[in-house]
Protein backbone atom coordinates (compact mmCIF):
# COMPACT_ATOMS: atom_id res chain seq x y z
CA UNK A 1 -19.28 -29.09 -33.39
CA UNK A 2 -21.95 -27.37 -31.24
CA UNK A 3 -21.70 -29.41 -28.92
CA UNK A 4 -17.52 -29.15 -28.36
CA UNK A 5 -18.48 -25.33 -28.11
CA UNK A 6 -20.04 -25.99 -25.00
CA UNK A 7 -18.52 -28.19 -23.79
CA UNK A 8 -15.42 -25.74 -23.85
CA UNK A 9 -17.45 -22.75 -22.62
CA UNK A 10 -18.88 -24.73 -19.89
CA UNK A 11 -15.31 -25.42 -18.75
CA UNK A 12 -14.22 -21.90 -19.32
CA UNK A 13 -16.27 -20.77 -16.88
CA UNK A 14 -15.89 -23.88 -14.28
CA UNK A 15 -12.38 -22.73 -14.70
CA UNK A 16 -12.63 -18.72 -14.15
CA UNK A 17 -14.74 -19.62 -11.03
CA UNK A 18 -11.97 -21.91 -9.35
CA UNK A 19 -9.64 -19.26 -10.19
CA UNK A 20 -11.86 -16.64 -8.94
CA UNK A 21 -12.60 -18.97 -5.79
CA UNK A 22 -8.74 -19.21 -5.12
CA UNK A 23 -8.04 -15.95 -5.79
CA UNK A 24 -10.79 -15.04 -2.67
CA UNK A 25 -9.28 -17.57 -0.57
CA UNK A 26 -5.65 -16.35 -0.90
CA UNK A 27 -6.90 -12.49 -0.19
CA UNK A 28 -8.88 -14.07 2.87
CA UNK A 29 -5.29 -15.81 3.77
CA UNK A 30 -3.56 -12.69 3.18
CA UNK A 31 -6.32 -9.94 5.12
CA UNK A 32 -6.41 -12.86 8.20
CA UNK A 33 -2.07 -12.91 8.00
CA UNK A 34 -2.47 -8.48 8.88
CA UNK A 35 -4.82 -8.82 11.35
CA UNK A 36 -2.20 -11.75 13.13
CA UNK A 37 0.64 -9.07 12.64
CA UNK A 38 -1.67 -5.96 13.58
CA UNK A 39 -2.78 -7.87 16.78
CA UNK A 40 0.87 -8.66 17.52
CA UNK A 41 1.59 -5.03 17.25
CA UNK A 42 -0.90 -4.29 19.31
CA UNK A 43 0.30 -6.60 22.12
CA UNK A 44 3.47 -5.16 22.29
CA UNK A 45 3.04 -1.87 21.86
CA UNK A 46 0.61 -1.97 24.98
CA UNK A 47 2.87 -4.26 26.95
CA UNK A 48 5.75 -1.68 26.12
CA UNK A 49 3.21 1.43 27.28
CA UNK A 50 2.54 -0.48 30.42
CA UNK A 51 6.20 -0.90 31.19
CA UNK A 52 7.27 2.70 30.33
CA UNK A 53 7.59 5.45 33.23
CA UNK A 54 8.60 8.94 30.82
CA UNK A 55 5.21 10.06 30.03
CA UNK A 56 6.36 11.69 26.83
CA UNK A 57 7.73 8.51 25.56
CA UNK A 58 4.57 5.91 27.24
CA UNK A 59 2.44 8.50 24.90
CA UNK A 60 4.19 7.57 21.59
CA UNK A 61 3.74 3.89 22.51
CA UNK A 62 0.10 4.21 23.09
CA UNK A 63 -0.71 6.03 19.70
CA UNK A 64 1.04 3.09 17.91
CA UNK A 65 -1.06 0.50 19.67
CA UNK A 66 -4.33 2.82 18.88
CA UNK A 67 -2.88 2.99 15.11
CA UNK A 68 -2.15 -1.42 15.24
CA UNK A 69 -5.52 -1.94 16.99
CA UNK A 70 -7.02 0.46 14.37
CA UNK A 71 -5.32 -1.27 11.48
CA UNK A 72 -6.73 -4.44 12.79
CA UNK A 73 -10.19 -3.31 13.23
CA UNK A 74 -10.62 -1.97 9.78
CA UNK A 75 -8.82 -5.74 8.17
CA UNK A 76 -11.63 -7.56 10.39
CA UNK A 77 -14.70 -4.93 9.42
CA UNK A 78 -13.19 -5.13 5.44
CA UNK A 79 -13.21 -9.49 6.08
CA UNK A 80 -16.96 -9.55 7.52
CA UNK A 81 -18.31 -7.13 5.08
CA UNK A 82 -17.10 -8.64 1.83
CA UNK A 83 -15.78 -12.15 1.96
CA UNK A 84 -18.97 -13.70 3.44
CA UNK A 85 -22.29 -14.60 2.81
CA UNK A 86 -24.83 -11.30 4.02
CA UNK A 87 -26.17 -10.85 6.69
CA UNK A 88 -27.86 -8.09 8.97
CA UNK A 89 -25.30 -9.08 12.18
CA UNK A 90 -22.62 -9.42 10.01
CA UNK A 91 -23.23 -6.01 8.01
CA UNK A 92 -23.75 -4.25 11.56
CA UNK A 93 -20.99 -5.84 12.94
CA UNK A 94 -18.61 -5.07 10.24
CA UNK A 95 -19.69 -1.52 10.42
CA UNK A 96 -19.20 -0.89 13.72
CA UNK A 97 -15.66 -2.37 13.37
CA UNK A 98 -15.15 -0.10 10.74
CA UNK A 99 -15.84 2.94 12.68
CA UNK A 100 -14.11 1.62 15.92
CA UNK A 101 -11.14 0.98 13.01
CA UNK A 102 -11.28 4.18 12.13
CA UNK A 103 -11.76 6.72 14.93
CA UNK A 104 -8.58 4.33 16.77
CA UNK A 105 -6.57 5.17 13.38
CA UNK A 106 -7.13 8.73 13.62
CA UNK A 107 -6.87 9.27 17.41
CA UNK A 108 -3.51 7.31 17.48
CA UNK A 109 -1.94 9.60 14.31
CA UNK A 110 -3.66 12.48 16.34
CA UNK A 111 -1.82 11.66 19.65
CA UNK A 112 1.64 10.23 17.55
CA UNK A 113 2.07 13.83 16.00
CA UNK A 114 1.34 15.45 19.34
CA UNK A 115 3.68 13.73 21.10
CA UNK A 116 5.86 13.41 18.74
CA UNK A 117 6.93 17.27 18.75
């Protein structure tokens, strides 16, 4: 009878660690699906701010590409710094990501409610 109980626990946790290993690998599906659409937002917003002469308008365009690219930045530092093994590079480069992420985000709300008046 001992030996069933083991048998079962053993299995329990074979089981909770496939699930947990396919729940990781659907949130790494999901994270790398944003930074696709973020990166496509960027695109064309910058393709759009390159095309556009009224300089009121061309500034609306480029906040939302700093706010895509920002978006994307902070998916890619939040994919290096959790879902892989450590590393220094990866830790530093995942940081710096982060802040790039970040300070993008906030400039391109800063600019978007400027020019948005």
């Amino acid at each position: 009878m001992a030996e069933i109980g083991k048998v079962i626990t053993k299995e329990c946790n074979l089981s909770t660690r496939m699930c947990l290993s396919n729940m990781i690998a659907n949130i790494q599906i999901a994270l790398s699906t944003l930074i696709f659409i973020a990166l496509g937002f960027s695109v064309f917003y910058s393709y759009r701010f390159r095309r556009e002469t009224d300089p009121k308008r061309g500034g609306l365009l480029s906040s939302k590409m700093n706010i895509a690219m920002g978006i994307m930045l902070i998916i890619i530092s939040i994919t290096q710094l959790f879902f892989f093994e450590d590393s220094v590079i990866r830790r530093i480069f995942g940081t710096v990501c982060l802040l790039l992420g970040l300070f993008n985000f906030y400039v391109g709300l800063r600019n978007y409610f400027h020019f948005k008046r």
